[in-house]
Protein backbone atom coordinates (compact mmCIF):
# COMPACT_ATOMS: atom_id res chain seq x y z
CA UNK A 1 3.01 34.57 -37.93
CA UNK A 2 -1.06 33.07 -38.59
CA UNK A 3 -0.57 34.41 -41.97
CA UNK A 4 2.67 32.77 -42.98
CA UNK A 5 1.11 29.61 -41.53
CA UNK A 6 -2.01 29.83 -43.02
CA UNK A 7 0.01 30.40 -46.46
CA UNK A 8 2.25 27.44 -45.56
CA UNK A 9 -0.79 25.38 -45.15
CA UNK A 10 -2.45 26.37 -48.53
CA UNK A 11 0.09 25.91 -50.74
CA UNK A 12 0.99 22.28 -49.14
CA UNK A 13 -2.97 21.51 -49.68
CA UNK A 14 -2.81 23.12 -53.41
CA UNK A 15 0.66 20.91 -54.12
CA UNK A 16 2.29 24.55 -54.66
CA UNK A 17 6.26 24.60 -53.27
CA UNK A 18 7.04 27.91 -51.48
CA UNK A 19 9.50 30.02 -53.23
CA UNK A 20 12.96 29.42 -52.19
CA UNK A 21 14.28 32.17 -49.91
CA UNK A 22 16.69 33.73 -52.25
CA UNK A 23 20.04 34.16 -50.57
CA UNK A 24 21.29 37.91 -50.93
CA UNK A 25 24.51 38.33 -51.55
CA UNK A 26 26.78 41.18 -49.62
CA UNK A 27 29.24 43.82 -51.57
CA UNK A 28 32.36 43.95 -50.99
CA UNK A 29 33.19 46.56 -48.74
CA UNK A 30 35.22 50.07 -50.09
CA UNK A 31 38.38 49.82 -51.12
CA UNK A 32 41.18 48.86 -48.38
CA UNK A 33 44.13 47.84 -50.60
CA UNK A 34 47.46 48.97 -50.15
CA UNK A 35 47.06 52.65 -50.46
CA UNK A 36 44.22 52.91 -48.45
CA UNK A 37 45.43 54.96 -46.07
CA UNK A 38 47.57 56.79 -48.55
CA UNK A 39 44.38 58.10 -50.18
CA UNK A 40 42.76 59.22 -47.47
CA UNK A 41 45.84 60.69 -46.45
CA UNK A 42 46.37 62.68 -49.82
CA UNK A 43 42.60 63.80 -49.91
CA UNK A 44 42.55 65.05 -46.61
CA UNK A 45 45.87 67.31 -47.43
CA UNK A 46 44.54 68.60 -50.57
CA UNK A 47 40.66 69.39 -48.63
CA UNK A 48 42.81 71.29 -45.59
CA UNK A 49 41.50 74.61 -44.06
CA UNK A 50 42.02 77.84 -46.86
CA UNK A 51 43.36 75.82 -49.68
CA UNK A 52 41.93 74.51 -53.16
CA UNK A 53 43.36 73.60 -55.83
CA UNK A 54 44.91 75.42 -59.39
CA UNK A 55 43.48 73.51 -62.13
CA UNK A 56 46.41 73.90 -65.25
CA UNK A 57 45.13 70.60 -66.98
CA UNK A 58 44.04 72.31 -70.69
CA UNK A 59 44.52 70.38 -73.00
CA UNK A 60 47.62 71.32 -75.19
CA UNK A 61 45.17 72.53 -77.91
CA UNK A 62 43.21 74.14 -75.06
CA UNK A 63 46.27 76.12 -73.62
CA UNK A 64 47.02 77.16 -77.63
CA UNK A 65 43.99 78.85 -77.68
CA UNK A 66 45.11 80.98 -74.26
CA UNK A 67 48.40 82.12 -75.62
CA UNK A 68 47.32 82.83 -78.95
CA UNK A 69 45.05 85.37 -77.00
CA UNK A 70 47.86 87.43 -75.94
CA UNK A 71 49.44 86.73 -79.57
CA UNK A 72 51.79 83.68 -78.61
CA UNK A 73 52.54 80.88 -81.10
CA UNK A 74 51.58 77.40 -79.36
CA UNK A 75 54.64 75.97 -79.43
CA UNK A 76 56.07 73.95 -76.62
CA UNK A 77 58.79 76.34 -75.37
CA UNK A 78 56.04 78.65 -74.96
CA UNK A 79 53.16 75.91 -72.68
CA UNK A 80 56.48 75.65 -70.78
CA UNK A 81 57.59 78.90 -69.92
CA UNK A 82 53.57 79.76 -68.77
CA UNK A 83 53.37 76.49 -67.05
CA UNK A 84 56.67 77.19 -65.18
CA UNK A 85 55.30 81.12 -64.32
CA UNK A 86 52.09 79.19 -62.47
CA UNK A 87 54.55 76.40 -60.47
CA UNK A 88 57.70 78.33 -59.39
CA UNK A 89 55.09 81.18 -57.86
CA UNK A 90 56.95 82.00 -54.55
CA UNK A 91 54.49 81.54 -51.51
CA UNK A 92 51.66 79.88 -53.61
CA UNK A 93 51.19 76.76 -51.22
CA UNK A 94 49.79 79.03 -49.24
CA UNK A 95 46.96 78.99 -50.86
CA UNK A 96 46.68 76.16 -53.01
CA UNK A 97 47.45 72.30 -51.66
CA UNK A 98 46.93 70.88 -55.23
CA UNK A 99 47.68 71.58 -58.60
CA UNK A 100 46.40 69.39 -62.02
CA UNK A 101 48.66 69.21 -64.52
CA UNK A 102 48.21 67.84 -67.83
CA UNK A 103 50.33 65.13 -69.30
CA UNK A 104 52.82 67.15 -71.05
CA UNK A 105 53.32 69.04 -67.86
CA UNK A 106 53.55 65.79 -65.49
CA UNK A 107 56.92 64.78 -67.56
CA UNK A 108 58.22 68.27 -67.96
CA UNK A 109 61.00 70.48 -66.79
CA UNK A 110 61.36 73.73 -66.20
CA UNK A 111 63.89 76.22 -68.18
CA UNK A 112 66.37 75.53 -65.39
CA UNK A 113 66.34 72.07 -65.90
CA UNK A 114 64.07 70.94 -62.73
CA UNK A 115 60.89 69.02 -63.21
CA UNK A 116 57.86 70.56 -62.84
CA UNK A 117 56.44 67.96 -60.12
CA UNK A 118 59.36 68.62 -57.77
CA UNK A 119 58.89 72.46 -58.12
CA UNK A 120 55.17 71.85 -56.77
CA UNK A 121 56.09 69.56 -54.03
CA UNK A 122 58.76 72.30 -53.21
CA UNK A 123 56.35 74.23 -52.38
CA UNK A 124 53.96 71.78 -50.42
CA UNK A 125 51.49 71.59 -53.31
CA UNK A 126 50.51 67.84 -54.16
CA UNK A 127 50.57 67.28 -57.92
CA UNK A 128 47.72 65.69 -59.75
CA UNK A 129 47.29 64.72 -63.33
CA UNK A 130 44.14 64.66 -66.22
CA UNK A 131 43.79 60.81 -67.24
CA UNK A 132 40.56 61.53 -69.19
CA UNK A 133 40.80 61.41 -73.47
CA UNK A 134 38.34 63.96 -73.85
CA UNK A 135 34.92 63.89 -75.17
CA UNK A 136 33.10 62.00 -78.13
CA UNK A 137 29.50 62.20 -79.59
CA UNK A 138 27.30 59.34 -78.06
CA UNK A 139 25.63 57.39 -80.25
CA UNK A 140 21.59 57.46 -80.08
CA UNK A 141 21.44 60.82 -77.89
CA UNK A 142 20.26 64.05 -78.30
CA UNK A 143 23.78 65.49 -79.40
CA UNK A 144 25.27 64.72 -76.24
CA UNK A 145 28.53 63.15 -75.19
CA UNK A 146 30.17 60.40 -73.18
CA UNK A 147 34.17 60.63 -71.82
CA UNK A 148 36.68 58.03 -73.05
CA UNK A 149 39.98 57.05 -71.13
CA UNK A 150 39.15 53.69 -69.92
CA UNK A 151 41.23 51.61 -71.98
CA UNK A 152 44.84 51.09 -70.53
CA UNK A 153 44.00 53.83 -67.73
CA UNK A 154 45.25 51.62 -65.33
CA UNK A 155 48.59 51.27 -66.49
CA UNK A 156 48.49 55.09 -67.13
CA UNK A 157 47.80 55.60 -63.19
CA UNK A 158 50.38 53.69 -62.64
CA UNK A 159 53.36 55.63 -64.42
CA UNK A 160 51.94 58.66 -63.55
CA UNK A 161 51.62 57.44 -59.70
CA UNK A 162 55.86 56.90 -60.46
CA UNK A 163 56.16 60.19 -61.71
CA UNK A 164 55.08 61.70 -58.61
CA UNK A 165 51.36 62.39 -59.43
CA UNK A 166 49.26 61.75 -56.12
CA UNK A 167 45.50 62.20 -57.89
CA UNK A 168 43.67 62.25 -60.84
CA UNK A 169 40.80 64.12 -62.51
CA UNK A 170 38.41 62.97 -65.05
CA UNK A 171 36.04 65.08 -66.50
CA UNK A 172 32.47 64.10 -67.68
CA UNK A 173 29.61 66.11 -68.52
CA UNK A 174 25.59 66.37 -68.67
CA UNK A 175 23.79 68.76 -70.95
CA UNK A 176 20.88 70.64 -69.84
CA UNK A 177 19.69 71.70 -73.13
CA UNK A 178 19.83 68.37 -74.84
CA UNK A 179 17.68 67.00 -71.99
CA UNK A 180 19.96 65.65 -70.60
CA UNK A 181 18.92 61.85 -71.79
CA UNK A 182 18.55 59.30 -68.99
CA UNK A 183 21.95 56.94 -70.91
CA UNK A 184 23.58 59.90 -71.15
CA UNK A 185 23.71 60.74 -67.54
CA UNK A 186 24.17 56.99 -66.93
CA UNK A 187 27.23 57.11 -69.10
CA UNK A 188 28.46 59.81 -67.09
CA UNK A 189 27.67 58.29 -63.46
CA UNK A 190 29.81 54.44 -64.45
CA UNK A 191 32.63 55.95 -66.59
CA UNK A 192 33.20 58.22 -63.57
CA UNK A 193 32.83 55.34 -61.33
CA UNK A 194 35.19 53.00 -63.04
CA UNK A 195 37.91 55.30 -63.19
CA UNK A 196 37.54 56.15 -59.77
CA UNK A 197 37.82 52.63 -58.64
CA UNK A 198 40.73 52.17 -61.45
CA UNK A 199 42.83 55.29 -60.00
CA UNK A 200 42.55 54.40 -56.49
CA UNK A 201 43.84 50.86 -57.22
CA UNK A 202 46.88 52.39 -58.46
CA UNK A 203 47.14 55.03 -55.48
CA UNK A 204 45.83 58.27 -56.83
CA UNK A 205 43.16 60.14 -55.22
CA UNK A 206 40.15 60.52 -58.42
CA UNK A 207 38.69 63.94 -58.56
CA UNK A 208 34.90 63.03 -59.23
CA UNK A 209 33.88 65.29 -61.93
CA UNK A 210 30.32 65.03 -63.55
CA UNK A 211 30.39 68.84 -64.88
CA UNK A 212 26.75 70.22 -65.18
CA UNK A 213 27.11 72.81 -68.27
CA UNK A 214 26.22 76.22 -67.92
CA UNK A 215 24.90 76.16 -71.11
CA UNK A 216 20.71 76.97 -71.85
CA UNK A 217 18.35 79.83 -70.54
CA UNK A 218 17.15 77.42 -67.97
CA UNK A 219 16.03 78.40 -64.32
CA UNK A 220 17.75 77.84 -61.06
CA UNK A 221 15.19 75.25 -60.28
CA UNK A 222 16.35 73.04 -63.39
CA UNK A 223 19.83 72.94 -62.32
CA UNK A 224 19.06 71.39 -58.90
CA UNK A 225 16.88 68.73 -60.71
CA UNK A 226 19.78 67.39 -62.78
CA UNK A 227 22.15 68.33 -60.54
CA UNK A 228 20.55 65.94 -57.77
CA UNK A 229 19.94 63.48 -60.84
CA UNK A 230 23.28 63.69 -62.03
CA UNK A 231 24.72 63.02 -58.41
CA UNK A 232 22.52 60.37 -57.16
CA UNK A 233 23.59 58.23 -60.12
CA UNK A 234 27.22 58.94 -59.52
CA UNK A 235 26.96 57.94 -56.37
CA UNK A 236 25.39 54.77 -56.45
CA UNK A 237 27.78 53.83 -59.05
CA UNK A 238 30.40 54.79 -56.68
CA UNK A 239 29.08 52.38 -54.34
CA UNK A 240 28.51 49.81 -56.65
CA UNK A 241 32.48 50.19 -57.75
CA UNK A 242 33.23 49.69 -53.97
CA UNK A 243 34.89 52.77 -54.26
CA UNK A 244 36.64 54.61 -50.88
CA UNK A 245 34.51 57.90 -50.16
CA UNK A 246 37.29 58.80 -47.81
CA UNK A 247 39.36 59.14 -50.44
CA UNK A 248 37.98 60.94 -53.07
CA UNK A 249 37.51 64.16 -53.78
CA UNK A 250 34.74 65.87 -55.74
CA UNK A 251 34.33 68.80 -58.55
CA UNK A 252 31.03 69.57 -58.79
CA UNK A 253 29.53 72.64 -60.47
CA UNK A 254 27.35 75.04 -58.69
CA UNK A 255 23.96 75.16 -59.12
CA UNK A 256 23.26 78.46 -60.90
CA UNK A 257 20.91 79.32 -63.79
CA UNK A 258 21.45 78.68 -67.26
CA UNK A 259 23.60 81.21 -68.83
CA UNK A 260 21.39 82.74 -71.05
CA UNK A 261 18.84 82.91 -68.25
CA UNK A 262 17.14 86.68 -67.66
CA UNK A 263 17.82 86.44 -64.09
CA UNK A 264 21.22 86.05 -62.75
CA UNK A 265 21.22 84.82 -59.01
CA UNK A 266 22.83 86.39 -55.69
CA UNK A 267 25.74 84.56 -54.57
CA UNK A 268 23.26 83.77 -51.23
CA UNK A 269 21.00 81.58 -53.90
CA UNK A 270 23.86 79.87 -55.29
CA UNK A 271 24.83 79.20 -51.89
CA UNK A 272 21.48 78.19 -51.17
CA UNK A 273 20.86 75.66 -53.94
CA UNK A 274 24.52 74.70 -54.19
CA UNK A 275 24.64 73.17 -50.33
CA UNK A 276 20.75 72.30 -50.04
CA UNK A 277 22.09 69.84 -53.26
CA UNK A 278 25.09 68.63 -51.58
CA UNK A 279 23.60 67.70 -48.23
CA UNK A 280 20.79 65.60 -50.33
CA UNK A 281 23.62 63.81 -52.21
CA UNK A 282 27.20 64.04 -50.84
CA UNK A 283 27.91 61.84 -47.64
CA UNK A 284 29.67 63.35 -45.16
CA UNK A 285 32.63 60.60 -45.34
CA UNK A 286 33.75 62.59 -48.77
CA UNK A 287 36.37 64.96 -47.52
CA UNK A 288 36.54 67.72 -49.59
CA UNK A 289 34.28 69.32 -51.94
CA UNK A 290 36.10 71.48 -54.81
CA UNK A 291 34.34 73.11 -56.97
CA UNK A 292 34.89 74.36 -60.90
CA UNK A 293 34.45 77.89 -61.90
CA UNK A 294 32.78 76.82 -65.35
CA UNK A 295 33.39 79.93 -66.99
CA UNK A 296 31.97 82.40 -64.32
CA UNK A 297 33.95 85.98 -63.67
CA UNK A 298 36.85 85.64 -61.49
CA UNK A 299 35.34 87.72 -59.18
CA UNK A 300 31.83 85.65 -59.43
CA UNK A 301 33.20 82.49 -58.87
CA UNK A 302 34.78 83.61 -55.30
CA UNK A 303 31.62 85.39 -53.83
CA UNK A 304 30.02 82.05 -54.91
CA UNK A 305 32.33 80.25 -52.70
CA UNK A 306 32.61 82.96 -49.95
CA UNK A 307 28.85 82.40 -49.34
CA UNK A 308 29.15 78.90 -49.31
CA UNK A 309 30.90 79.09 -46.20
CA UNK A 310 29.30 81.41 -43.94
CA UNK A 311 28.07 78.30 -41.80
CA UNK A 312 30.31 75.06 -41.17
CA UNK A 313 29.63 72.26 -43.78
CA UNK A 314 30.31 68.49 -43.28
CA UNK A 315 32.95 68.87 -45.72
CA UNK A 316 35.94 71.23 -47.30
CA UNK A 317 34.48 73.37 -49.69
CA UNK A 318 36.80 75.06 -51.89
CA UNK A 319 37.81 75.12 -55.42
CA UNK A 320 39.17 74.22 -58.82
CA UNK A 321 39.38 76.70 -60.96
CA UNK A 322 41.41 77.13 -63.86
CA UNK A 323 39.93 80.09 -65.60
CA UNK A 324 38.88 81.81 -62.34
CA UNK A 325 42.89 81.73 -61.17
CA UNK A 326 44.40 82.54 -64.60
CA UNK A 327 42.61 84.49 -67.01
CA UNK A 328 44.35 87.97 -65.28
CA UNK A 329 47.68 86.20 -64.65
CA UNK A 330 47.60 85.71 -68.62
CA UNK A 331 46.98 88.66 -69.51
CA UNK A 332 49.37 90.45 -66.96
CA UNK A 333 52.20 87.89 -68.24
CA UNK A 334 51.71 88.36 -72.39
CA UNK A 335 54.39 86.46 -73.11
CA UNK A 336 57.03 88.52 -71.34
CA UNK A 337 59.98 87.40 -69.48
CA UNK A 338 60.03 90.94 -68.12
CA UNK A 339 56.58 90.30 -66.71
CA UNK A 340 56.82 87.08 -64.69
CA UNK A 341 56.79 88.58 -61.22
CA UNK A 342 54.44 90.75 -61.53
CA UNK A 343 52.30 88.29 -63.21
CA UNK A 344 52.81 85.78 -60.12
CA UNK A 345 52.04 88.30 -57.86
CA UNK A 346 48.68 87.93 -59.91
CA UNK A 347 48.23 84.67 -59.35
CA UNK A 348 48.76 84.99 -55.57
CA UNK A 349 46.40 87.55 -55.30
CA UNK A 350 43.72 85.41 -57.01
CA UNK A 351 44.57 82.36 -55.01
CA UNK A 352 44.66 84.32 -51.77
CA UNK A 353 40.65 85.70 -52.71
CA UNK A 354 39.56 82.48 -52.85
CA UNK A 355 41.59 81.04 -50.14
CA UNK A 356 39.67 83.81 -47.99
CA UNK A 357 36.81 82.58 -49.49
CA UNK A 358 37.10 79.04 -48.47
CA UNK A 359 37.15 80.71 -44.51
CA UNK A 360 34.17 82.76 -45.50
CA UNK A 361 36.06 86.06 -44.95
CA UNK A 362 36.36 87.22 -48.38
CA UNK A 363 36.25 90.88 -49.04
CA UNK A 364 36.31 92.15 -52.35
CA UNK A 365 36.49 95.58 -51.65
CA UNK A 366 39.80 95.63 -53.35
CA UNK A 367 38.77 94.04 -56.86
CA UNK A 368 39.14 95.77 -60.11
CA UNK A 369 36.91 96.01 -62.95
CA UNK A 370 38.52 92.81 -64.43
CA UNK A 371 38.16 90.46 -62.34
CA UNK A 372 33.55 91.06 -63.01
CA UNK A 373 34.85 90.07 -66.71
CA UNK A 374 32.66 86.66 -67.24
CA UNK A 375 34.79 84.25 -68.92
CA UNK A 376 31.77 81.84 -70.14
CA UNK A 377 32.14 80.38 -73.81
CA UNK A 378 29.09 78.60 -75.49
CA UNK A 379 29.96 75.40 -75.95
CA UNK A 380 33.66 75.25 -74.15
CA UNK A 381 35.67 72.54 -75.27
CA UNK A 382 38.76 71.72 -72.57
């Protein structure tokens, strides 16, 4: 108190004014519009105990590339008879609470003339839709790139939201080789931010998405730098975007080496880095955690996860993995109508692993030698 009269005193004596207290002005709080409680709702389905989610969002281009590896044409009749294998899998909502669907898919029917989104909810599984438009170079980076979707998104969320879609993923990502630059992890952080804040205005849940590339021969250590980096930023863009943790849900990579790294770590070290990264980042309010495979084995990617849950978290962690569920489902399938069951059976068996290893009581005693395949592709375009 002497002091701030003392400096009261001077300044009157020098003819100096004090500074004007400078009013500070509050946020707005998190979102609480009309589908407040619907979001939380939704996330809180999707995040429940032994489910994830079956990420079938590729790109039309993307899915091409898939059939053409069992020697299919990519033709439309054939993205919908694969697409209608995954959704009309008897028993699958078992296992999986969510499925994301890309656009073509959202306004599609099967071969019997039912839509795709009302085979899903058949079977208790809450459909979800890509609203990203992919990625572009950034201008004044080191080869990086930034996500565009932002124009019109909002009336986008709003017919899919009528066409039965319940949340929404967007896709970003950081490059560890190319630095990653400080504006182009920015870029990341706010365009994830805005569409978050853009979705849930329009009643989807947004699946939080800053992908951290497997890409480089970089250590364990350098993921968890960016990764934190990466995350920090996202989240106080979050905030700043008043978006609703509560309902959100977030697909983060896991913090692994560099692919082209000499030393490959134990599932206990991803576990290790993966949660010691969350809990410096990830409120506990967000409530489900669901991660991508990003090209790992099938078999990888579920150990990963099964470790990750050998000790209660403050949130769901599970998955999203596109690759991770499908790669032996495609190959089981080829293209044959002859082969659909079989091939589902597949899918359930893949969804059931990791289901188990959401509960931490995976055992993959009963893997074969394809599921250890990696699946990771330099420079992966969805």
């Amino acid at each position: 108190m002497q002091a701030a009269v003392t400096f009261q005193a001077a300044a009157a004596k020098a003819g100096v004014a004090r500074p004007a207290r400078r009013s500070v002005k509050v946020q707005a709080a998190a979102y609480n519009g009309q589908y407040a409680e619907e979001l939380v709702a939704t996330a809180n389905k999707i995040a429940s105990t032994g489910k994830g989610i079956l990420a079938m969002d590729e790109s039309n281009a993307t899915c091409g590339k898939r059939l053409e590896s069992i020697g299919l044409e990519n033709t439309v009749e054939n993205r919908q008879a694969y697409r209608e294998l995954l959704v009309t899998t008897p028993g699958l909502g078992q296992y999986i609470s969510g499925a994301i669907l890309f656009e073509e898919t959202l306004f599609q029917n099967t071969r019997k003339g039912t839509s795709m989104v009302d085979e899903l909810n058949k079977n208790g599984i809450v459909p979800g839709i890509k609203v990203d438009k992919g990625l572009h170079p950034l201008a004044n980076s080191n080869g990086e790139s930034w996500c565009a979707g932002l124009d019109g998104l909002s009336q986008r969320c709003a017919d899919y939201y009528k066409q039965g879609a319940r949340f929404a993923k967007w896709r970003s990502v950081v490059s560890i080789p190319a630095g990653p630059s400080n504006i182009a992890v920015r870029d990341c952080a706010y365009g994830l931010a805005r569409y978050a804040a853009i979705a849930q205005s329009a009643g989807l849940v947004p699946i939080v998405e800053p992908e951290i590339l497997l890409d480089g021969d970089h250590d364990i250590d350098r993921t968890l730098e960016v990764a934190e980096a990466t995350w920090a930023e996202t989240f106080k863009y979050l905030a700043d975007n008043n978006v609703l943790f509560e309902g959100i849900l977030l697909k983060p990579s896991m913090v692994t080496p560099g692919a082209e790294h000499k030393k490959k770590s134990t599932p206990e070290e991803v576990a290790s880095y993966t949660l010691k990264m969350l809990r410096r980042r990830v409120p506990p309010a967000v409530p489900g955690i669901m991660f991508l495979s990003g090209g790992q084995s099938e078999l990888e990617s579920t150990l990963n996860l099964n470790a990750m849950n050998q000790s209660p978290n403050p949130w769901h962690v599970s998955f999203s993995y596109a690759r991770a569920l499908q790669n032996t489902v495609l190959k089981t399938w080829k293209g044959e109508e002859g082969n659909v069951q079989v091939a589902q059976a597949a899918l359930l068996k893949r969804a059931k692993a990791n289901s188990d290893a959401q509960q931490g009581k995976y055992d993959p005693t009963n893997e074969d030698a394809e599921a250890a395949k990696g699946m990771f592709e330099k420079g992966y375009v969805y």
